[in-house]
N, C-alpha and C. Protein backbone atom coordinates (compact mmCIF):
# COMPACT_ATOMS: atom_id res chain seq x y z
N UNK A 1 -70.77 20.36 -38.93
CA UNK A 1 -71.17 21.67 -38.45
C UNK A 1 -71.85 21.52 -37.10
N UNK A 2 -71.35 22.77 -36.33
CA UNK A 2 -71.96 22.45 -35.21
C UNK A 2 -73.63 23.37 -35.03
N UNK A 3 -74.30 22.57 -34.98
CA UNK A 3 -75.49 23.61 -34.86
C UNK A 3 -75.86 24.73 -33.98
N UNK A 4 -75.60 24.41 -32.49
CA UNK A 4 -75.73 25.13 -31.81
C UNK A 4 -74.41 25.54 -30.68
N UNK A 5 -73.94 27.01 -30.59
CA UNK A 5 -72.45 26.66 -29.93
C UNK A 5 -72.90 27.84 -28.51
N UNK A 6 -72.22 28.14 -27.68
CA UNK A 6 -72.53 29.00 -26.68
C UNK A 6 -71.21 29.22 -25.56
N UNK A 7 -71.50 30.76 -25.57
CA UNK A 7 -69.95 30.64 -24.50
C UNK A 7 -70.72 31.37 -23.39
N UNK A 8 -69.95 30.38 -22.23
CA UNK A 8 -70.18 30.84 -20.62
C UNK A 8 -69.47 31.43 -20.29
N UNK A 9 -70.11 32.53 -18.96
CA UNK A 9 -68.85 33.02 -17.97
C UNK A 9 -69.46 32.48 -16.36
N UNK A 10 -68.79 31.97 -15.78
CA UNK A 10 -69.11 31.68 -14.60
C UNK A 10 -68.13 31.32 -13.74
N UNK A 11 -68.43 30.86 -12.34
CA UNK A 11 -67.48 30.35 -11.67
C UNK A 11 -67.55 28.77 -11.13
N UNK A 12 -66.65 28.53 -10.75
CA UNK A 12 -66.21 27.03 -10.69
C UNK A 12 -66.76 26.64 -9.85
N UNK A 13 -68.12 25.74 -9.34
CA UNK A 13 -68.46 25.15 -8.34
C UNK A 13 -67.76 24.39 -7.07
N UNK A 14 -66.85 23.72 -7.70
CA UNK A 14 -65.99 22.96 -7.15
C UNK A 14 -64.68 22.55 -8.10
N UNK A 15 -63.99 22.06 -7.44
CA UNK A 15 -62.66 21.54 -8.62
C UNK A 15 -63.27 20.65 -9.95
N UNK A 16 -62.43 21.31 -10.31
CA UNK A 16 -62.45 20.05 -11.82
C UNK A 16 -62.07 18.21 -11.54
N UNK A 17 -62.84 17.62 -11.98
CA UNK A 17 -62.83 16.61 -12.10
C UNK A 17 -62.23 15.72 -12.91
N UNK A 18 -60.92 15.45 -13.21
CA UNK A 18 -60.14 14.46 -14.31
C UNK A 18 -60.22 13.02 -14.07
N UNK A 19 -61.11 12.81 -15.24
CA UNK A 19 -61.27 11.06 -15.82
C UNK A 19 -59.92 11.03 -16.71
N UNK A 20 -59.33 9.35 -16.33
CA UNK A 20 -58.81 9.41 -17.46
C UNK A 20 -59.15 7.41 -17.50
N UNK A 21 -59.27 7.27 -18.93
CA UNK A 21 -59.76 6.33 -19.39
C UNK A 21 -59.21 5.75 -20.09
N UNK A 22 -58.80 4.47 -20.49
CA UNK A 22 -57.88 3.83 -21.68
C UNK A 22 -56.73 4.67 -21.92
N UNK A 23 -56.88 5.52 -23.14
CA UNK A 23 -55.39 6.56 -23.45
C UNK A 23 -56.33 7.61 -23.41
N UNK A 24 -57.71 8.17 -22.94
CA UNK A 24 -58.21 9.15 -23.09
C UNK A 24 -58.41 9.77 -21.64
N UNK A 25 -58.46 10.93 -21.68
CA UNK A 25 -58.79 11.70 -20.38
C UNK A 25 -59.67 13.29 -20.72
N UNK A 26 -60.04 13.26 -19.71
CA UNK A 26 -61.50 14.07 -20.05
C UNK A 26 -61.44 14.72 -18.57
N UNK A 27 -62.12 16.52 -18.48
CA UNK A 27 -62.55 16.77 -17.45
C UNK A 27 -63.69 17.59 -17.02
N UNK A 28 -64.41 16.89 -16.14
CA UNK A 28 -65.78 17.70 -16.14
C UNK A 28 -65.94 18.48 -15.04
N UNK A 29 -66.63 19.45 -15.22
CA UNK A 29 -66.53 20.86 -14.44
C UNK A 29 -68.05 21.34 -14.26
N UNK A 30 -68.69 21.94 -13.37
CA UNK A 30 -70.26 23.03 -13.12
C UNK A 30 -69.34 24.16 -12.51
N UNK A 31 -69.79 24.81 -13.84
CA UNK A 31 -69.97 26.54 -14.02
C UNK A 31 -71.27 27.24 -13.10
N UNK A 32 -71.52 28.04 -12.13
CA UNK A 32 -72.62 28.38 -11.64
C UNK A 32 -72.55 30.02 -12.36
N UNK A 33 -73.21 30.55 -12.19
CA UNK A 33 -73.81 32.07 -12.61
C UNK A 33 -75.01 32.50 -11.95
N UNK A 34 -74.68 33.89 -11.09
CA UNK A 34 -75.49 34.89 -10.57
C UNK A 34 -76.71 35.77 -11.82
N UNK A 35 -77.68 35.58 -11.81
CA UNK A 35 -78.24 36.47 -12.48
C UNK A 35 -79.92 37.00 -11.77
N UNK A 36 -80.22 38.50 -12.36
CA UNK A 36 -81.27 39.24 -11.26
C UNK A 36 -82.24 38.65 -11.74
N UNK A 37 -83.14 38.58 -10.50
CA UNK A 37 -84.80 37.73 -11.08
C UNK A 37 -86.01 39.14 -10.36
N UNK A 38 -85.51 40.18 -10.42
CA UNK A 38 -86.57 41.09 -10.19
C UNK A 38 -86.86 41.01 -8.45
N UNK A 39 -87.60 41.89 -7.97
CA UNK A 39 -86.91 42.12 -6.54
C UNK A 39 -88.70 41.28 -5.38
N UNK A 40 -88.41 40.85 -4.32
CA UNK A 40 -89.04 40.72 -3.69
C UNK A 40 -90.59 41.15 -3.05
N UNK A 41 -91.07 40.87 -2.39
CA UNK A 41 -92.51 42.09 -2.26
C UNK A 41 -92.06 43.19 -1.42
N UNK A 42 -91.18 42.65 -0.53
CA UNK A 42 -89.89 44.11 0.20
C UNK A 42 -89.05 45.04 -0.61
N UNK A 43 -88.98 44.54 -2.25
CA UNK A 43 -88.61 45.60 -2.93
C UNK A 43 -87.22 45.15 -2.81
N UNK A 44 -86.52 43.65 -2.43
CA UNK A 44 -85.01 43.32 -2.21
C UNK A 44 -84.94 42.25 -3.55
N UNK A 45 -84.00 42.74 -3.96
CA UNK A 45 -83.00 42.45 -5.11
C UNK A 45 -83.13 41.17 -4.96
N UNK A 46 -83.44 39.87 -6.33
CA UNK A 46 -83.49 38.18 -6.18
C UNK A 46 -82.63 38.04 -6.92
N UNK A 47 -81.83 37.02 -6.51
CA UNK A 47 -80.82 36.34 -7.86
C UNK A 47 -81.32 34.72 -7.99
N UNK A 48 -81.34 33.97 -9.26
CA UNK A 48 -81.35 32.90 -9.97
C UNK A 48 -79.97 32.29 -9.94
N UNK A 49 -79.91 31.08 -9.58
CA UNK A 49 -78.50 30.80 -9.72
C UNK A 49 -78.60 29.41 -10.59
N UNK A 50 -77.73 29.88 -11.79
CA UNK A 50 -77.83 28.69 -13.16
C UNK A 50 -76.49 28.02 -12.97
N UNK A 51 -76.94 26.48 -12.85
CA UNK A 51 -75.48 26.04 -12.94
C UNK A 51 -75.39 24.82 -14.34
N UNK A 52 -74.70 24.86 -15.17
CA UNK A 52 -74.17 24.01 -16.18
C UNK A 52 -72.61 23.25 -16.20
N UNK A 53 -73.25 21.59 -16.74
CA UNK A 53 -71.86 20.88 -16.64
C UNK A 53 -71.08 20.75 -17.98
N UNK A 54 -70.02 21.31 -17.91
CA UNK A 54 -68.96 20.88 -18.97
C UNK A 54 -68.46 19.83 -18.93
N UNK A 55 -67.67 19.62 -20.12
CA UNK A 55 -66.81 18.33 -20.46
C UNK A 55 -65.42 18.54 -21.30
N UNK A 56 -64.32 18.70 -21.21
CA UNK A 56 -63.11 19.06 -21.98
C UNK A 56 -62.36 18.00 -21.97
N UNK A 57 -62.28 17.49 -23.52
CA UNK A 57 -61.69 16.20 -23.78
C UNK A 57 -59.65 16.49 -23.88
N UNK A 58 -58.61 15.80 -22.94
CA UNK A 58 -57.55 15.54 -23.53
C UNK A 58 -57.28 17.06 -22.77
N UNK A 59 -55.92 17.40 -23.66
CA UNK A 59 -54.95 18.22 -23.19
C UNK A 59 -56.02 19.41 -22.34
N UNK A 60 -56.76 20.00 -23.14
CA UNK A 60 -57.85 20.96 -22.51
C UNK A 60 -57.88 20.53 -21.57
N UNK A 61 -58.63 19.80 -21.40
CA UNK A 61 -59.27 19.15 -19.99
C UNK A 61 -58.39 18.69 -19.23
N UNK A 62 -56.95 18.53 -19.21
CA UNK A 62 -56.36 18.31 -18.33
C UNK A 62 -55.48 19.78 -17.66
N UNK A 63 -55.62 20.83 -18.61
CA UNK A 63 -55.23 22.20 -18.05
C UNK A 63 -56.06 22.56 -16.87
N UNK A 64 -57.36 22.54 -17.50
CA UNK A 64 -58.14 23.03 -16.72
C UNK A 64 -58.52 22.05 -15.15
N UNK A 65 -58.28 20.83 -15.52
CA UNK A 65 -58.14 19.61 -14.13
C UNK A 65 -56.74 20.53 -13.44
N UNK A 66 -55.77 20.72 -14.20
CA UNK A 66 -54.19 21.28 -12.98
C UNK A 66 -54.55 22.63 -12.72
N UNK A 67 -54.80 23.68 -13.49
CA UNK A 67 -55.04 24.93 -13.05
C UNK A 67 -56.23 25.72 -12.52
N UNK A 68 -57.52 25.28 -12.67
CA UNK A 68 -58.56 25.78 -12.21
C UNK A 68 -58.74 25.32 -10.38
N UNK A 69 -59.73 26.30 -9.44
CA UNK A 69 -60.11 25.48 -8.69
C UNK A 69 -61.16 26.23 -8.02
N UNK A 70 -61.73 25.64 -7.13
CA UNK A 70 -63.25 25.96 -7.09
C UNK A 70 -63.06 27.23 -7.00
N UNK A 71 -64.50 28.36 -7.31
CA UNK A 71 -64.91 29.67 -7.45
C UNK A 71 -63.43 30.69 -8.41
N UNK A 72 -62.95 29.37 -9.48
CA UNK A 72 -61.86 30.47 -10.08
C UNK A 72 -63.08 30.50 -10.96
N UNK A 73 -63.17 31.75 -12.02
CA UNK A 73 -63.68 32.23 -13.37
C UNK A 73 -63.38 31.61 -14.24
N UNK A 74 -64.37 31.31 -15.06
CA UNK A 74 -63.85 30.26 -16.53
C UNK A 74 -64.20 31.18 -17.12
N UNK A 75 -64.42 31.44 -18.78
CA UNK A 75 -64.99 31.76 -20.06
C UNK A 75 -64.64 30.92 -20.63
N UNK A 76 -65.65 29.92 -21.30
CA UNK A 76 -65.91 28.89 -21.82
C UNK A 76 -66.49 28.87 -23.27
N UNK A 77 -65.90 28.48 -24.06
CA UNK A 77 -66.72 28.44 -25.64
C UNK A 77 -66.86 26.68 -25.54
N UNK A 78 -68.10 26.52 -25.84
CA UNK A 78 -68.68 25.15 -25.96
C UNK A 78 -69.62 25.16 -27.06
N UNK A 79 -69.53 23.89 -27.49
CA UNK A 79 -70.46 22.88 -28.34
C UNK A 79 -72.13 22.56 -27.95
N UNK A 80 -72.87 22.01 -28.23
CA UNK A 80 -74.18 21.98 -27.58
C UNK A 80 -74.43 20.02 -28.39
N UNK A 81 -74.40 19.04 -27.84
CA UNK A 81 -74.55 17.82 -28.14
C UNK A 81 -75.47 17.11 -26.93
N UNK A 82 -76.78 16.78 -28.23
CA UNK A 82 -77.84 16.38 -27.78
C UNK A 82 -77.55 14.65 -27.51
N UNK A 83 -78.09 14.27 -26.33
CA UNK A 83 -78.26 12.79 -26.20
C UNK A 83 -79.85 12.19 -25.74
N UNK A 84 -80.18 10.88 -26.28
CA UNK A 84 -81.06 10.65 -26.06
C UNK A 84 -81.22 9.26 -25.69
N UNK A 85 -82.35 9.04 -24.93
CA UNK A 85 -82.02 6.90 -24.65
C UNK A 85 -83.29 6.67 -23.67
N UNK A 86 -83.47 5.24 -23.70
CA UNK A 86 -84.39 4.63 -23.24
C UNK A 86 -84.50 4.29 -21.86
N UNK A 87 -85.03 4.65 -20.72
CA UNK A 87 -84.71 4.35 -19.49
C UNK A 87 -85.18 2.99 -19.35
N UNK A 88 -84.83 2.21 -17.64
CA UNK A 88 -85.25 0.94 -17.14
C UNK A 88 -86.76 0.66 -17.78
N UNK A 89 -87.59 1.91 -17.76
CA UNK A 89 -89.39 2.25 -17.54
C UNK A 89 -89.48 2.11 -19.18
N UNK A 90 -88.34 1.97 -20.12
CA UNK A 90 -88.80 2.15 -21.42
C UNK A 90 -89.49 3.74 -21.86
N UNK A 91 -89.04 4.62 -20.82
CA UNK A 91 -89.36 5.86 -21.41
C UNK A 91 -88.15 6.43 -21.94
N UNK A 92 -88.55 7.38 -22.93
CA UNK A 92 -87.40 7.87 -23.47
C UNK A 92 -87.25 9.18 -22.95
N UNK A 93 -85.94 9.34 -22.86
CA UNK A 93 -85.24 10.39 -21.71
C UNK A 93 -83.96 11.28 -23.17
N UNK A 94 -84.08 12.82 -22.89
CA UNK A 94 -83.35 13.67 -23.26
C UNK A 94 -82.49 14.60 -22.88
N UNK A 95 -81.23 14.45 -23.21
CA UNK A 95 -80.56 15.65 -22.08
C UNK A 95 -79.74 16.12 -23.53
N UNK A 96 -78.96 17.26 -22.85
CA UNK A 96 -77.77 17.98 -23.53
C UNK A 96 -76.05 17.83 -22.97
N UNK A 97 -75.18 18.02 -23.58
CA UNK A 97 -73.76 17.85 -23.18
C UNK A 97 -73.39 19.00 -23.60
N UNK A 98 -72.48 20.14 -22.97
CA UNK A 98 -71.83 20.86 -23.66
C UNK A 98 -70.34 20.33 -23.65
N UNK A 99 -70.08 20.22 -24.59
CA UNK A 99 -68.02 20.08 -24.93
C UNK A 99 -67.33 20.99 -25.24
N UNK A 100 -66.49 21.48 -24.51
CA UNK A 100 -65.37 22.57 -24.62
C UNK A 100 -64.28 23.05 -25.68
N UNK A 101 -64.65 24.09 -26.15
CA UNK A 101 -64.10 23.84 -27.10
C UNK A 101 -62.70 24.85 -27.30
N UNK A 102 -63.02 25.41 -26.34
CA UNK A 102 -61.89 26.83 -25.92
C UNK A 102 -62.52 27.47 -24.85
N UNK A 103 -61.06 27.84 -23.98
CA UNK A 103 -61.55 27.94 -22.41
C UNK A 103 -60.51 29.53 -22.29
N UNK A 104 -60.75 30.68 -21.33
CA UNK A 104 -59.73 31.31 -20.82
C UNK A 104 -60.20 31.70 -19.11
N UNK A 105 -59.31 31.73 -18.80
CA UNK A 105 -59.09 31.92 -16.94
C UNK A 105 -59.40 33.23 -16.74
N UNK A 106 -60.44 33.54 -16.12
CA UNK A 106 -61.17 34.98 -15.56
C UNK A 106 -60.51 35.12 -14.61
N UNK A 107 -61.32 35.76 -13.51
CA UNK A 107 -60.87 35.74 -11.90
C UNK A 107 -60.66 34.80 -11.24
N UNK A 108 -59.36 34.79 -10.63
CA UNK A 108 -58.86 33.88 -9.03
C UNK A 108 -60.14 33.71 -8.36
N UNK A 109 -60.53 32.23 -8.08
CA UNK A 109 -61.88 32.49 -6.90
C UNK A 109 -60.58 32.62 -5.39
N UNK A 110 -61.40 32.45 -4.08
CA UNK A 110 -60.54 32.32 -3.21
C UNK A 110 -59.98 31.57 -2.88
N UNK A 111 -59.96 29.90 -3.41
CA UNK A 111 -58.51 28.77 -3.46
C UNK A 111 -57.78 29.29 -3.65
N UNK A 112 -57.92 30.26 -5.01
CA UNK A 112 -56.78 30.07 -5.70
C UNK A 112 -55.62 31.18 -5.41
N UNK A 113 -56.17 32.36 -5.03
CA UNK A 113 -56.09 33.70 -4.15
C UNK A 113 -55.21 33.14 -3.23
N UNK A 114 -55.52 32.10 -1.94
CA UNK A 114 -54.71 31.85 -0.81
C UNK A 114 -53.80 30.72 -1.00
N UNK A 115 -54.09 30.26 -2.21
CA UNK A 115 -52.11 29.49 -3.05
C UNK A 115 -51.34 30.36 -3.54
N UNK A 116 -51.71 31.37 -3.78
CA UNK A 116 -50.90 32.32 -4.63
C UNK A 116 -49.86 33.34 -3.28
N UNK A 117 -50.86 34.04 -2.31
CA UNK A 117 -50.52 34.39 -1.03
C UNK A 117 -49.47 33.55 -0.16
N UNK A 118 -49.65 32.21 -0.31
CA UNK A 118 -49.24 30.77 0.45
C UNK A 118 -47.39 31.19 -0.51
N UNK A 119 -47.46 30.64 -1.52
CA UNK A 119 -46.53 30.69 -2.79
C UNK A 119 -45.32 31.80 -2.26
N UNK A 120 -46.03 33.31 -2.45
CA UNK A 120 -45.62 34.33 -1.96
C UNK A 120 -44.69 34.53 -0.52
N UNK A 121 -45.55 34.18 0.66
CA UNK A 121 -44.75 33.46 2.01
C UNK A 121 -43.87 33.12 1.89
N UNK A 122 -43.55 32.23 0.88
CA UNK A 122 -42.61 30.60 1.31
C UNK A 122 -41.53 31.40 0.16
N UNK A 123 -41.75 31.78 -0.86
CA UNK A 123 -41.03 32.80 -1.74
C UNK A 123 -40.29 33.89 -1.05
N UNK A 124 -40.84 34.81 -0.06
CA UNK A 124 -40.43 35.97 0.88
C UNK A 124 -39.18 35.03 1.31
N UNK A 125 -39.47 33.98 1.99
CA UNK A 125 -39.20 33.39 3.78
C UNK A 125 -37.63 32.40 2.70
N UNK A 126 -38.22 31.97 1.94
CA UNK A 126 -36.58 31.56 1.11
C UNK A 126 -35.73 32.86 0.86
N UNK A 127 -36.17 33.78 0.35
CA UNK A 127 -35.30 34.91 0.00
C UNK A 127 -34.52 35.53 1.02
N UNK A 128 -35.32 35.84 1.94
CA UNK A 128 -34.65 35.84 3.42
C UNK A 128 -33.96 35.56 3.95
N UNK A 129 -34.03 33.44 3.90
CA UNK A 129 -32.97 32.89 4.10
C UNK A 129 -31.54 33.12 3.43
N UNK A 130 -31.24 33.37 2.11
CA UNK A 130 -30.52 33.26 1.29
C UNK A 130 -29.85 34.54 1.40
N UNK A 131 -30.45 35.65 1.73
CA UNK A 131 -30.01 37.08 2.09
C UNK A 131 -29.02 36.98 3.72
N UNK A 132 -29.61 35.96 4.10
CA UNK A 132 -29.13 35.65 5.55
C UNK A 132 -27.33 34.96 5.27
N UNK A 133 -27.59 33.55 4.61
CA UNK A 133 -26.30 33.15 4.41
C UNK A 133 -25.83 34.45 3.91
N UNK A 134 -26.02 34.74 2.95
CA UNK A 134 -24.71 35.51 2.30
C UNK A 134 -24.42 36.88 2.95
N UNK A 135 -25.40 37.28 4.00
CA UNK A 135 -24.85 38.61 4.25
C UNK A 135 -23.76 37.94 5.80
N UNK A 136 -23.75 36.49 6.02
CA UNK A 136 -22.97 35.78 7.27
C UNK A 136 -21.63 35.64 6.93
């Protein structure tokens, strides 16, 4: 059982990152998120900006390594896995992992917007051509 689970919405910091290791492959990703922190002494609007790292083991994680890219939208259902360990200093050190456990594609950030536009071009500019032979 998983104790604690949590789903994100955010956008892609940067590209996804694909490890692949022995026969395993894995890909890790930071989700950032806008949220209001109450307004200034000018009375201007503050935002907090939270960023969290994922991890999507295998086929997942390799979708999201080919199809995501920076500032596209994730919605993310993740796991919450605690780690813990002893540093150089012999102090003991605690962090968290989230693991992916189901992902869906929100909004195009703007990579992905001007591949799609790019795609489109070269799509027009063949059709064109081909309208060309055959109307010769």
């Amino acid at each position: 059982m998983n104790s604690f689970t949590l789903t994100a919405v955010g956008n892609l910091a940067r590209n996804p990152e694909l490890v692949s290791k022995a026969d395993k492959s894995y890909a890790r990703f930071c989700l950032v998120g806008n949220d209001y922190a109450g307004k200034d002494e000018e009375g201007v609007a503050r935002e907090v900006v939270t960023s969290l790292w994922f991890v999507a083991f295998g086929a997942m994680g390799e979708a999201i390594a080919r199809n995501a890219r920076k500032g596209d939208q994730l919605i993310v259902d993740a796991r919450v896995r605690s780690s813990n360990w002893t540093d150089e200093q012999g102090e003991k050190k605690y962090d968290h992992s989230f693991i992916v456990q189901g992902f869906r594609f929100g909004a195009p950030g703007k990579a992905k917007r001007e591949e799609r536009e790019a795609q489109k071009s070269e799509e027009s500019m063949r059709g064109a051509s081909v309208h060309a032979v055959n109307d010769a």
